[in-house]
C-alpha atoms as a PDB file:
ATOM      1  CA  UNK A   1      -9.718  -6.215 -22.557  1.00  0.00           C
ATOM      2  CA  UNK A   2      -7.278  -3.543 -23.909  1.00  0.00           C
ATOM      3  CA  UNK A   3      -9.442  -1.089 -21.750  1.00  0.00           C
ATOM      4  CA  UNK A   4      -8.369  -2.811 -19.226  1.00  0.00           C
ATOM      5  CA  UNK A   5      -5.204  -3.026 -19.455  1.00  0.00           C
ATOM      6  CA  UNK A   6      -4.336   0.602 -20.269  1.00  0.00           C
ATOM      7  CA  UNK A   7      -3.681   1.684 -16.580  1.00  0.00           C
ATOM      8  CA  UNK A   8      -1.466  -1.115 -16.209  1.00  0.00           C
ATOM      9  CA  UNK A   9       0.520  -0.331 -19.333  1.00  0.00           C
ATOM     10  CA  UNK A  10       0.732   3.219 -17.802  1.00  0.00           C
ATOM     11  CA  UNK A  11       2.160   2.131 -14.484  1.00  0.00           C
ATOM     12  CA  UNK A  12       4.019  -1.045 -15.654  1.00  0.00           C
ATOM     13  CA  UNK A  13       6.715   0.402 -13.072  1.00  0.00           C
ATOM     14  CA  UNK A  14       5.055  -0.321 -10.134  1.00  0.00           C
ATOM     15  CA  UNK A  15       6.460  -2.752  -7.501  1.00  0.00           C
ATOM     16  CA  UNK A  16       4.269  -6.264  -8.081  1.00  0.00           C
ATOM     17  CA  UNK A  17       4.720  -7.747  -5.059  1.00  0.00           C
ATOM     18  CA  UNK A  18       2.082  -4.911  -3.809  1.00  0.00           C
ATOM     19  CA  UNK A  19      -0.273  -5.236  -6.890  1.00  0.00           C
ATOM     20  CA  UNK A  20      -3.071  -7.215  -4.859  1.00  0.00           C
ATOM     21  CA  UNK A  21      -2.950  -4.339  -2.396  1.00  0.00           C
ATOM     22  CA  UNK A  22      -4.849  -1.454  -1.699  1.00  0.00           C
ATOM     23  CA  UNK A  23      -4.918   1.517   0.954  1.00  0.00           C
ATOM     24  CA  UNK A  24      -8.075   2.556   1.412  1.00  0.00           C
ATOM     25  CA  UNK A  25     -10.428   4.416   3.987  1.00  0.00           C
ATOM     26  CA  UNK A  26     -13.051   1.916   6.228  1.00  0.00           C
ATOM     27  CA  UNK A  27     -15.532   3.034   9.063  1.00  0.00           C
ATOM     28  CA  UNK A  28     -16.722  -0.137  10.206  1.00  0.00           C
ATOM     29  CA  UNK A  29     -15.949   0.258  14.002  1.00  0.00           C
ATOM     30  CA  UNK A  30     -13.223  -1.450  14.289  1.00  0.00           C
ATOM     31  CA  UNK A  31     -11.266   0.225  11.562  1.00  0.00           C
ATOM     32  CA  UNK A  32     -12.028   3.591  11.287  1.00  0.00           C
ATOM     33  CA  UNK A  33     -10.703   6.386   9.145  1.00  0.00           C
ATOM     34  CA  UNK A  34     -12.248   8.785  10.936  1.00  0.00           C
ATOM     35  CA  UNK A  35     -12.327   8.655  14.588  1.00  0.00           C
ATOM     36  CA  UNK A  36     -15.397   8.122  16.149  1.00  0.00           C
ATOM     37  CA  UNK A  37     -17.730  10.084  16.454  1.00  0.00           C
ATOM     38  CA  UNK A  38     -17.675  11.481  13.038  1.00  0.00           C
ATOM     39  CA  UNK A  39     -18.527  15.133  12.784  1.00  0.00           C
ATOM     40  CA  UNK A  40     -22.069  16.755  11.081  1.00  0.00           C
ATOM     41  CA  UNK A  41     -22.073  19.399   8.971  1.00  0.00           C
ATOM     42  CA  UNK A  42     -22.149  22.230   7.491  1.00  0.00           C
ATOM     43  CA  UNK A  43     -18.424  22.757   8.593  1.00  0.00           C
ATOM     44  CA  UNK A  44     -15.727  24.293   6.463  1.00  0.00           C
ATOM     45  CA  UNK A  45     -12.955  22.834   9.256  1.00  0.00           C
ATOM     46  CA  UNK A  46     -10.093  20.842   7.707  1.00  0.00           C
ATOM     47  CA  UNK A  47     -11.244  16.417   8.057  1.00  0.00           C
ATOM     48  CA  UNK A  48      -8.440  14.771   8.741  1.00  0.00           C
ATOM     49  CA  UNK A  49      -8.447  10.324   7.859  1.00  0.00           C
ATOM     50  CA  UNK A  50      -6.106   7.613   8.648  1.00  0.00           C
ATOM     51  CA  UNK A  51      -5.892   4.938   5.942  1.00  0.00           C
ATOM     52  CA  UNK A  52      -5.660   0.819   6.123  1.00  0.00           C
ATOM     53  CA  UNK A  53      -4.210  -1.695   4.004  1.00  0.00           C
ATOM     54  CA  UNK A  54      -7.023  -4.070   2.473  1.00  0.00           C
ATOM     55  CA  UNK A  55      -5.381  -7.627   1.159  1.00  0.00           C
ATOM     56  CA  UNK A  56      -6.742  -8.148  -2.121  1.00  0.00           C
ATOM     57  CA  UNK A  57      -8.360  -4.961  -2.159  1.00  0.00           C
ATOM     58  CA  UNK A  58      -8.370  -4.397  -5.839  1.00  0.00           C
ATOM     59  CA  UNK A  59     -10.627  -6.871  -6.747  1.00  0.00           C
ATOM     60  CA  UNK A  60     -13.050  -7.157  -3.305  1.00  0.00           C
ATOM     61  CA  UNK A  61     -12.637 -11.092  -3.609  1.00  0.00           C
ATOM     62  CA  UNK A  62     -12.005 -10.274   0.731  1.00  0.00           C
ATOM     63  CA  UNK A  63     -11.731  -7.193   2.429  1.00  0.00           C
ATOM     64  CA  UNK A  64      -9.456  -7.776   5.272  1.00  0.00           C
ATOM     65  CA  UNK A  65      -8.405  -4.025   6.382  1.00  0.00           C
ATOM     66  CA  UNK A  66      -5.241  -4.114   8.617  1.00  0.00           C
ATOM     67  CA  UNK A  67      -3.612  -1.028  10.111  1.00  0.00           C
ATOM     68  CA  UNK A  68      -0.664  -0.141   8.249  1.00  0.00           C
ATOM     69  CA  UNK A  69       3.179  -0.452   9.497  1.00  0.00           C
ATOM     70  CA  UNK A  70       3.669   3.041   8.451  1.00  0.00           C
ATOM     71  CA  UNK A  71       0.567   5.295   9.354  1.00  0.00           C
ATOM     72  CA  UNK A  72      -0.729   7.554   6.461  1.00  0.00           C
ATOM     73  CA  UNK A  73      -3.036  10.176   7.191  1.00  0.00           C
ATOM     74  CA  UNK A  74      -5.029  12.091   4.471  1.00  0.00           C
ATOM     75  CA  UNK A  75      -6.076  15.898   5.481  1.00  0.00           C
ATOM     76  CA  UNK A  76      -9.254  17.343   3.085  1.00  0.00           C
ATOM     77  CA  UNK A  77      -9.288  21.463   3.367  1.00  0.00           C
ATOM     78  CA  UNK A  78     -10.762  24.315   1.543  1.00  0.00           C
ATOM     79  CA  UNK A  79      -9.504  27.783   1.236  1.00  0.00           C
ATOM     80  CA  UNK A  80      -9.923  30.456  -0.794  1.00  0.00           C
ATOM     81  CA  UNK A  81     -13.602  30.673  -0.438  1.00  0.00           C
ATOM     82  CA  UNK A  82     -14.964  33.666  -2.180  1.00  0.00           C
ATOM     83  CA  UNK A  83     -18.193  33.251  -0.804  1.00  0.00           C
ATOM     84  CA  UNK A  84     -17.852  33.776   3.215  1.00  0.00           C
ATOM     85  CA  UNK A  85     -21.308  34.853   4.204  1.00  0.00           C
ATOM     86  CA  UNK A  86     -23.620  32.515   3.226  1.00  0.00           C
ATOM     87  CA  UNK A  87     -26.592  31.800   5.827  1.00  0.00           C
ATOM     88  CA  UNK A  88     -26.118  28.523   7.657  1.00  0.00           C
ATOM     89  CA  UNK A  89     -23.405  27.779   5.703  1.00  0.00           C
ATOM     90  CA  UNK A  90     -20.934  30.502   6.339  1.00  0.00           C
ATOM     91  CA  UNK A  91     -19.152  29.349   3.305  1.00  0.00           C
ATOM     92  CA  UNK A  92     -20.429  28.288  -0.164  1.00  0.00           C
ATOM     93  CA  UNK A  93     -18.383  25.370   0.227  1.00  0.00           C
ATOM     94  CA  UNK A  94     -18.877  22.753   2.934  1.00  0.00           C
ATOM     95  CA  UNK A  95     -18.437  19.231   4.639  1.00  0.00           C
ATOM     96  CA  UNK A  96     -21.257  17.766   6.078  1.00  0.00           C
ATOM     97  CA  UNK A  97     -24.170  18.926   4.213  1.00  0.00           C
ATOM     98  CA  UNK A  98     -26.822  18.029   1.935  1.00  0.00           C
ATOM     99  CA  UNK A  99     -30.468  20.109   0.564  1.00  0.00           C
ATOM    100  CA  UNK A 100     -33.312  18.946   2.087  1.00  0.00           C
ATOM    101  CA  UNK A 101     -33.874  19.813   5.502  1.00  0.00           C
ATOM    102  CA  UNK A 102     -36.694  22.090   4.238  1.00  0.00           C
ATOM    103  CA  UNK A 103     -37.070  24.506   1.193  1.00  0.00           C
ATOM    104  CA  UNK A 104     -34.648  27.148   3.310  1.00  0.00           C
ATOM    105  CA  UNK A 105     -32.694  25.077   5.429  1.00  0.00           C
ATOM    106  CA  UNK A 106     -29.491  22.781   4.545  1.00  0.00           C
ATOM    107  CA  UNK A 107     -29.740  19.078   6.100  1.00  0.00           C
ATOM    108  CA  UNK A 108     -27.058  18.340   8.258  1.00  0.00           C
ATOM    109  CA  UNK A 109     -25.168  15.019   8.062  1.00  0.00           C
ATOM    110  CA  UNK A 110     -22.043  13.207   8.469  1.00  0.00           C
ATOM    111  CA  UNK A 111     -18.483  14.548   7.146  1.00  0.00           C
ATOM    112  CA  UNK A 112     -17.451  11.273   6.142  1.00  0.00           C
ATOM    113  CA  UNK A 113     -20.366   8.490   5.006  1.00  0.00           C
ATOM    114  CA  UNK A 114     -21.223   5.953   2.909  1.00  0.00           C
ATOM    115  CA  UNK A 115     -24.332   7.255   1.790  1.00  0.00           C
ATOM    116  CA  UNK A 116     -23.897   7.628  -1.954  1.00  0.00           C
ATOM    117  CA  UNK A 117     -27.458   6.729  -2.740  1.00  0.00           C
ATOM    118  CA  UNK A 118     -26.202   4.887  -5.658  1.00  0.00           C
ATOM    119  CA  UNK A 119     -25.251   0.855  -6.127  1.00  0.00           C
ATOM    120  CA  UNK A 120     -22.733   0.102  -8.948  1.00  0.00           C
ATOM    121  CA  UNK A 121     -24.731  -2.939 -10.342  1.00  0.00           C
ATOM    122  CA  UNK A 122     -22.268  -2.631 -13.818  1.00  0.00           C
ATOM    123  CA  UNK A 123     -19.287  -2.399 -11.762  1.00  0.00           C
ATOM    124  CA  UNK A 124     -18.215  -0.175 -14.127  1.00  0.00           C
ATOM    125  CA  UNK A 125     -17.710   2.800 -12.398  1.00  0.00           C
ATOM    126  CA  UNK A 126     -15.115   2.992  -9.874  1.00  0.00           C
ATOM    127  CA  UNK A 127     -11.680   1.131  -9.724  1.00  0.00           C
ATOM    128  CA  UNK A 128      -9.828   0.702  -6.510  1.00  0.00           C
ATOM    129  CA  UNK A 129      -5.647  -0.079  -7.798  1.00  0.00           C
ATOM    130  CA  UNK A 130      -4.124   1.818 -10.832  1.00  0.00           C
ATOM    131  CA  UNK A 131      -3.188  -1.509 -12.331  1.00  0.00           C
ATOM    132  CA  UNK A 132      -6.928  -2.428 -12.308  1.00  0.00           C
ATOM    133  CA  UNK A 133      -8.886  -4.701 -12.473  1.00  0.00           C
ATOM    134  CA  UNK A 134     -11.028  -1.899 -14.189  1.00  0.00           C
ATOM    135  CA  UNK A 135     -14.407  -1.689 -12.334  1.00  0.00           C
ATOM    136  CA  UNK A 136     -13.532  -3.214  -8.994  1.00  0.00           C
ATOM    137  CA  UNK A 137     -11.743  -2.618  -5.491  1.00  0.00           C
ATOM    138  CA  UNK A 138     -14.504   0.158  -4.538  1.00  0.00           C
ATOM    139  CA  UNK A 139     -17.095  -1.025  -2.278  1.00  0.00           C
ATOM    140  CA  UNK A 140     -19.760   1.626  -1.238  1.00  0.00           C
ATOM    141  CA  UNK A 141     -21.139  -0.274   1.874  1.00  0.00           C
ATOM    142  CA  UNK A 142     -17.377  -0.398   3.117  1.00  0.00           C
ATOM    143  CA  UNK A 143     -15.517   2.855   1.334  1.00  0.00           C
ATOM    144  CA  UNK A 144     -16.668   5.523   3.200  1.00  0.00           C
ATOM    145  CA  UNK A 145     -16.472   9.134   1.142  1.00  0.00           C
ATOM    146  CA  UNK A 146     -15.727  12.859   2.263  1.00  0.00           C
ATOM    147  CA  UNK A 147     -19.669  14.254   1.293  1.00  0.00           C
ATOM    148  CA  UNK A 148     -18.395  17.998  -0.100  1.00  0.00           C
ATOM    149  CA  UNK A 149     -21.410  20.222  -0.817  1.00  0.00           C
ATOM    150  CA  UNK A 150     -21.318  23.749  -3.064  1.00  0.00           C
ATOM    151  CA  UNK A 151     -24.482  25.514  -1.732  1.00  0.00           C
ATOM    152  CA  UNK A 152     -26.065  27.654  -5.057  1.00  0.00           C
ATOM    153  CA  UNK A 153     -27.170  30.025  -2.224  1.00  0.00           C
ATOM    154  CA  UNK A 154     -24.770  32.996  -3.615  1.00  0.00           C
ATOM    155  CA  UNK A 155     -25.951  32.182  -7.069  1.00  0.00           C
ATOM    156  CA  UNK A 156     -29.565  32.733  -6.414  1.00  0.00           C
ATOM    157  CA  UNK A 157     -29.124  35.515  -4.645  1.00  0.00           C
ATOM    158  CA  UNK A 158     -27.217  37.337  -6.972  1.00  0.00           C
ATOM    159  CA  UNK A 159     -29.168  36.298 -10.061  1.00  0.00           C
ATOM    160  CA  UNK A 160     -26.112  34.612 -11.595  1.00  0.00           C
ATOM    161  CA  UNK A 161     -26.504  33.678 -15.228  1.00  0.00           C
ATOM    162  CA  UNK A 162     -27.305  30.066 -16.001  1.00  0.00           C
ATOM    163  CA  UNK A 163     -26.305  29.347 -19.282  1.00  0.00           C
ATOM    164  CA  UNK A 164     -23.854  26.242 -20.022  1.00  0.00           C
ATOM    165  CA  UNK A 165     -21.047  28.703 -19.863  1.00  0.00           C
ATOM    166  CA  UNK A 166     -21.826  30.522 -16.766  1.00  0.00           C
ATOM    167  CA  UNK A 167     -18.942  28.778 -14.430  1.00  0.00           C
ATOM    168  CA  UNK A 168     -18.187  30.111 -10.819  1.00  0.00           C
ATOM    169  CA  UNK A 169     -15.217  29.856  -8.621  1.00  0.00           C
ATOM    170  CA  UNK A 170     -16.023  28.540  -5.235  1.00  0.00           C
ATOM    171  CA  UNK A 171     -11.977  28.219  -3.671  1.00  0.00           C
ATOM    172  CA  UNK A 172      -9.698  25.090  -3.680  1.00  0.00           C
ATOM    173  CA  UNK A 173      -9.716  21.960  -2.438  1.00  0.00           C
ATOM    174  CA  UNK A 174      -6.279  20.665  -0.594  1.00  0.00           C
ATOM    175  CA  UNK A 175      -5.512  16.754  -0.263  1.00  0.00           C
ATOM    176  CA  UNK A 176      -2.423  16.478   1.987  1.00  0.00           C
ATOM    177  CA  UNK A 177      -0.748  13.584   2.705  1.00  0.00           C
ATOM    178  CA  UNK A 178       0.813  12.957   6.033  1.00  0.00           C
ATOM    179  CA  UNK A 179       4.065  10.927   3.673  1.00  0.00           C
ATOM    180  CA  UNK A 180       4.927  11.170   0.555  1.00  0.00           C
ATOM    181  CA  UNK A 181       2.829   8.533  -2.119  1.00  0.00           C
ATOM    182  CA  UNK A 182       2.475   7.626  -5.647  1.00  0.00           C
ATOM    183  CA  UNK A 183      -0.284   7.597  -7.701  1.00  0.00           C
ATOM    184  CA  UNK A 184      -3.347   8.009  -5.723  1.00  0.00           C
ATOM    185  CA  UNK A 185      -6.891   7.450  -7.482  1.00  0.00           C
ATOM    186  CA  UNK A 186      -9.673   9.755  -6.805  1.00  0.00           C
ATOM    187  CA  UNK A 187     -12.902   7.992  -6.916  1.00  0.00           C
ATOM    188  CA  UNK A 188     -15.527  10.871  -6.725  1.00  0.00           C
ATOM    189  CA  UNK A 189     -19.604   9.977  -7.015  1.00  0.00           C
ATOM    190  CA  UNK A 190     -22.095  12.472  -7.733  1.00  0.00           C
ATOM    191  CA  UNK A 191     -20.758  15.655  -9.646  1.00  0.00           C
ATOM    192  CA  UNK A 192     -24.276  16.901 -10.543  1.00  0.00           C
ATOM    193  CA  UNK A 193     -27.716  18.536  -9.314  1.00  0.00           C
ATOM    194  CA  UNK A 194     -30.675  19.460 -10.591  1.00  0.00           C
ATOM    195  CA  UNK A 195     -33.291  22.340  -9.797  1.00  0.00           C
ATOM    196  CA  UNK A 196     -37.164  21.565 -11.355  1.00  0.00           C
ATOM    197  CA  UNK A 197     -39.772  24.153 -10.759  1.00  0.00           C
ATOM    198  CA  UNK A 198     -42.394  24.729 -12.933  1.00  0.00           C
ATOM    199  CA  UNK A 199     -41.559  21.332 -15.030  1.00  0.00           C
ATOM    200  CA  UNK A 200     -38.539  23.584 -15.778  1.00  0.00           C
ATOM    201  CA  UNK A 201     -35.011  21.831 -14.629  1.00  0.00           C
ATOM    202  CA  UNK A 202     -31.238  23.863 -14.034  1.00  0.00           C
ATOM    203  CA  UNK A 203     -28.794  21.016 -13.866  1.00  0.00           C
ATOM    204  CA  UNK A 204     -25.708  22.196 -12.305  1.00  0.00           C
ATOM    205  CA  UNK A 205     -22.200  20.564 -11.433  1.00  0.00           C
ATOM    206  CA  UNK A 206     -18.964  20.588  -9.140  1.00  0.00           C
ATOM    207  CA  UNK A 207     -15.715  20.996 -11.560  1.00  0.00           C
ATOM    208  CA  UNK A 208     -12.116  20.404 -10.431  1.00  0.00           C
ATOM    209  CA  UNK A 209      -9.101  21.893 -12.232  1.00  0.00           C
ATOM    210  CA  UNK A 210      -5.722  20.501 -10.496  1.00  0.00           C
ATOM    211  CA  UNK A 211      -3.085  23.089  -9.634  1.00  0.00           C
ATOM    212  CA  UNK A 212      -0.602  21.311  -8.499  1.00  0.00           C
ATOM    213  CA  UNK A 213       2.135  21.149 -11.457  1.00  0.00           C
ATOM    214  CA  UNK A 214       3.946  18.189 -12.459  1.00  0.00           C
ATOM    215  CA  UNK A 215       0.991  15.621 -11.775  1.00  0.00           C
ATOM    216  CA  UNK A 216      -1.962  14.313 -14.277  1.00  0.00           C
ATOM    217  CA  UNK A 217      -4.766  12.544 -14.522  1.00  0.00           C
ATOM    218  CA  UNK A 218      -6.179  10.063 -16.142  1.00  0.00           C
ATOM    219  CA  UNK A 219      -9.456   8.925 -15.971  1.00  0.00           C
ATOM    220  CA  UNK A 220      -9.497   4.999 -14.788  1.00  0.00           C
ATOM    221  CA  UNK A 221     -13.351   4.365 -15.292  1.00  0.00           C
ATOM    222  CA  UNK A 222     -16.541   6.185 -14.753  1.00  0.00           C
ATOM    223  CA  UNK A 223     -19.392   6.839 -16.708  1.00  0.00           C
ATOM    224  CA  UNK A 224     -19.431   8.974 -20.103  1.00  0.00           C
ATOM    225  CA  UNK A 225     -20.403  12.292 -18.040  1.00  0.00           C
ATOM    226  CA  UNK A 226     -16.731  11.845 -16.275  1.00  0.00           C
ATOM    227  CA  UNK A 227     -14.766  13.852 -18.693  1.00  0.00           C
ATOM    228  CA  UNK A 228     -10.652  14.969 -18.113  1.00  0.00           C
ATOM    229  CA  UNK A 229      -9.478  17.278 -20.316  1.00  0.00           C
ATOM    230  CA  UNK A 230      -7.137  16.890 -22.572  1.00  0.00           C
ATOM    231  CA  UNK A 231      -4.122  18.942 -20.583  1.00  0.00           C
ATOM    232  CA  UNK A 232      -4.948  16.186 -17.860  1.00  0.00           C
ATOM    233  CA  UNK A 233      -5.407  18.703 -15.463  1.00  0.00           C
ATOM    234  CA  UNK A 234      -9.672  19.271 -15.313  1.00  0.00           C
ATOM    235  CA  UNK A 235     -12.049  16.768 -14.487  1.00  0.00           C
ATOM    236  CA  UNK A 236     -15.246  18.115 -16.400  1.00  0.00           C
ATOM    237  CA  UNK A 237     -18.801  17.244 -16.530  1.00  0.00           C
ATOM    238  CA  UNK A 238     -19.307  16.870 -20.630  1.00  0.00           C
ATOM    239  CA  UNK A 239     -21.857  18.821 -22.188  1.00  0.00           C
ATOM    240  CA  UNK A 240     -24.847  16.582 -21.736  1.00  0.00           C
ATOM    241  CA  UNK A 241     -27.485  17.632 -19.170  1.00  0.00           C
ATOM    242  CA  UNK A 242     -26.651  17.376 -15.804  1.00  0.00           C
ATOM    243  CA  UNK A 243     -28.454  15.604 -13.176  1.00  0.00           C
ATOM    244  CA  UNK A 244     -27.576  14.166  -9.362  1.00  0.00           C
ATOM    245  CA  UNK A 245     -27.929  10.700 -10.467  1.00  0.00           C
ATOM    246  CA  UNK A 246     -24.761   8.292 -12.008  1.00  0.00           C
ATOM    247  CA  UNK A 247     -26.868   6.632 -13.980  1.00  0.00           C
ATOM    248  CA  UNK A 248     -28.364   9.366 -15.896  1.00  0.00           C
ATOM    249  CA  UNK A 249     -26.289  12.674 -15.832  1.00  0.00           C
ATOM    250  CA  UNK A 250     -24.309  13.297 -13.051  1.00  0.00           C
ATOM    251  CA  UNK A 251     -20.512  12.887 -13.362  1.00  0.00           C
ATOM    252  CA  UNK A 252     -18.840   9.732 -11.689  1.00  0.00           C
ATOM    253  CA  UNK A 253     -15.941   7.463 -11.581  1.00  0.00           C
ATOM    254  CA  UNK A 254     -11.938   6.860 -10.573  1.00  0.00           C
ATOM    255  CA  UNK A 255      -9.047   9.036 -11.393  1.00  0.00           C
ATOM    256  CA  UNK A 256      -5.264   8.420 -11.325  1.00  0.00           C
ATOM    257  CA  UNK A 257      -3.365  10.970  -9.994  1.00  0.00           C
ATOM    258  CA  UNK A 258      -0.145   9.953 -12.036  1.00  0.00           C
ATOM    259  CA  UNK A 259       3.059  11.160  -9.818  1.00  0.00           C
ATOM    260  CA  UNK A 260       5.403   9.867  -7.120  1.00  0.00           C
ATOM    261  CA  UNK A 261       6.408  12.025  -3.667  1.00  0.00           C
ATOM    262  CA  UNK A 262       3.269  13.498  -3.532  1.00  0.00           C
ATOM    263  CA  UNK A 263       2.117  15.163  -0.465  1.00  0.00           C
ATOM    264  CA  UNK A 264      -0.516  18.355  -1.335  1.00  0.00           C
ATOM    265  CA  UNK A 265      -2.887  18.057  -4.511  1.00  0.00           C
ATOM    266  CA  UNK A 266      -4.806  21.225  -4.909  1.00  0.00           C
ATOM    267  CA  UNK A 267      -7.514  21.565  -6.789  1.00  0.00           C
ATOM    268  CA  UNK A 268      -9.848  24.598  -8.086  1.00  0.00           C
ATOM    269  CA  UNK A 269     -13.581  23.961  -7.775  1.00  0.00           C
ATOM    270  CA  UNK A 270     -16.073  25.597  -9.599  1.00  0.00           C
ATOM    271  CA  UNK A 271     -19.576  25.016 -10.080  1.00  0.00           C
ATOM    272  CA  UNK A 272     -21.087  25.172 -14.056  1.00  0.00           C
ATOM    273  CA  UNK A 273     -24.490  24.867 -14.823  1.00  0.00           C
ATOM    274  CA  UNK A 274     -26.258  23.566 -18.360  1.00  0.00           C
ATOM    275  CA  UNK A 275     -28.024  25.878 -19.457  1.00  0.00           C
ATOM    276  CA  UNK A 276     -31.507  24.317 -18.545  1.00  0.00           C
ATOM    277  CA  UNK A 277     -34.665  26.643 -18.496  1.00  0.00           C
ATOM    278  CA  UNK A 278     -34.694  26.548 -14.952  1.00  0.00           C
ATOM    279  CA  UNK A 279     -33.665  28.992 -12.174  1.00  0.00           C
ATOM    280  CA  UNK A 280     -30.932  28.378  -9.128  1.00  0.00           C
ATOM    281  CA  UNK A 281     -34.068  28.051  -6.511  1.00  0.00           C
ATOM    282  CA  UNK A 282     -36.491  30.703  -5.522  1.00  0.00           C
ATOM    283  CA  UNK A 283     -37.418  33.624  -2.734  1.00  0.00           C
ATOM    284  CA  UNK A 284     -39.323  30.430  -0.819  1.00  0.00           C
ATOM    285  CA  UNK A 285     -36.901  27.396  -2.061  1.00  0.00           C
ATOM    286  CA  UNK A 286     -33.422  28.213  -1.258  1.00  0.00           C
ATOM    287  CA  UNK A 287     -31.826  25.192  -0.359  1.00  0.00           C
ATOM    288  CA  UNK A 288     -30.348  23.905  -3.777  1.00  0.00           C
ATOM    289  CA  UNK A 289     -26.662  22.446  -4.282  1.00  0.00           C
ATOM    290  CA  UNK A 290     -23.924  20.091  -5.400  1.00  0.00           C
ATOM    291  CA  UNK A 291     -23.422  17.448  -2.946  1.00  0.00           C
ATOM    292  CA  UNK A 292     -20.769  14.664  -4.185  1.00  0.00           C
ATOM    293  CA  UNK A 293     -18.538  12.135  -2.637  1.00  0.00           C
ATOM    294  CA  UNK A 294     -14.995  11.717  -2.737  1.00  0.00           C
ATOM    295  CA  UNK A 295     -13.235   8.685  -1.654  1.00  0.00           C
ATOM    296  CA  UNK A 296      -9.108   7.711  -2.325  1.00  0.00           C
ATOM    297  CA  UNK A 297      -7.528   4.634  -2.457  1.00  0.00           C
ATOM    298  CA  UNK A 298      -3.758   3.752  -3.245  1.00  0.00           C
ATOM    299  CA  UNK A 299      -1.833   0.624  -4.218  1.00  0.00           C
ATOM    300  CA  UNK A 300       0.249  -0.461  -0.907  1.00  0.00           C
ATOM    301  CA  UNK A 301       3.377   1.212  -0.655  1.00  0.00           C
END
């Protein structure tokens, strides 16, 4: 119970009249965040969404998605890529994109979906409202997420070391509002991939360290892998071994961005691996990566 409480003792400030509330991103045909039809990947062009209210959206007790009286637009970008010639991908960083079209080739798929490949039977894992209720107000049949993908292309081919210190900078990742807002949460599924030949496994993951000063975050729920640092600035994978699966060593769960007037949150993404025996992929199997989801959500304002 005190758990659950905490975020609203952080943000006893906020305005109750909206505390039912939440703006979140739908693709159900007749709301859509993303205007049909929805893009494949790989693409490293900027995905721009429109939000919608849902009443009662922080518990799902009804999801009734209206448009909202003042529109609010959310813009996903990347720049800074250092890693700008990387076959099929152009970029080590993409929307749109997934391994296994074949042991070369990337598979192509939607920039925005809801195919997590994950059910949150605890419900647990992702929260919806900063006031809570902890574990609710995220559905993954109807919150559709931006799939992100960090192709370990550039890491093979470069024999990059693999131990769990070996961290590499793939660019930044921009969130830009189209109004000023407070306290968005960042609900991200799936920081975490895993390489197995020869019985021998590289688990590898997508970090984020926010750049944009004044803001912090704190983690809402998620599983034990979800990790923020202690400046409230990183969200980490922990130590363990990593894997692509929520229940069993990839990273997942919401994040509070705790701020008001923000427009642009930038982050820095990196990829880290554990230190597993294994290798990033080999001259035949090329294909490997970190695909994860990231889906926001806001109470109404």
């Amino acid at each position: 119970m005190l758990y659950a409480l905490l975020p609203a003792l952080l943000l006893g400030n906020l305005n109750p009249v909206f505390s039912q509330n939440t703006i979140e991103f739908v693709q159900d045909g007749t709301h859509n965040s993303y205007s049909p039809p929805v893009l494949k990947g790989p693409t490293s062009i900027p995905q721009t969404l429109r939000f919608f209210i849902n009443q009662d959206g922080n518990s799902d007790r009804g999801i009734y998605f209206q448009k909202l009286e003042k529109d609010l637009q959310l813009t996903f970008s990347f720049d800074d890529q250092p890693y700008i010639n990387v076959p099929q991908h152009v970029t080590g960083m993409t929307f749109g994109a997934a391994s296994g079209a074949s042991s070369t080739n990337m598979k192509s798929v939607p920039v925005l979906n809801s195919n997590y490949y994950y059910t949150d039977t605890t419900r647990t894992v992702f929260t919806a409202h900063p006031n809570g209720p902890v574990g609710q107000g995220v559905n993954l049949y109807t919150n559709p997420g931006v799939q992100i993908f960090l192709s370990a292309k550039p890491l093979l081919a470069a024999n990059s070391p693999r131990t769990d210190t070996s961290r590499y900078y793939y660019g930044k990742l921009r969130l830009k509002f189209s109004r000023p807002v407070s306290n968005p949460v960042l609900s991200i599924l799936g920081l975490g991939a895993t390489t197995n030949f020869g019985n021998k496994r590289l688990g590898f993951a997508t970090e984020l360290e926010l750049e944009t000063p004044t803001f912090t975050l704190t983690k809402l729920s998620g599983n034990k892998e979800l990790f923020i640092d202690d400046t409230q600035t990183k969200i980490l994978h922990d130590k363990s071994a990593i894997t692509g699966d929520c229940d069993n060593g990839a990273a997942c769960g919401s994040i509070l961005v705790k701020g008001s007037e923000i427009t642009t949150l930038v982050f820095k993404v990196y990829l880290r691996a554990d230190g597993g025996p294994g290798v990033w992929g080999t001259e035949k199997v090329t294909n490997s990566g970190d695909m994860w989801h990231i889906t926001v959500s806001l109470p109404e304002q």
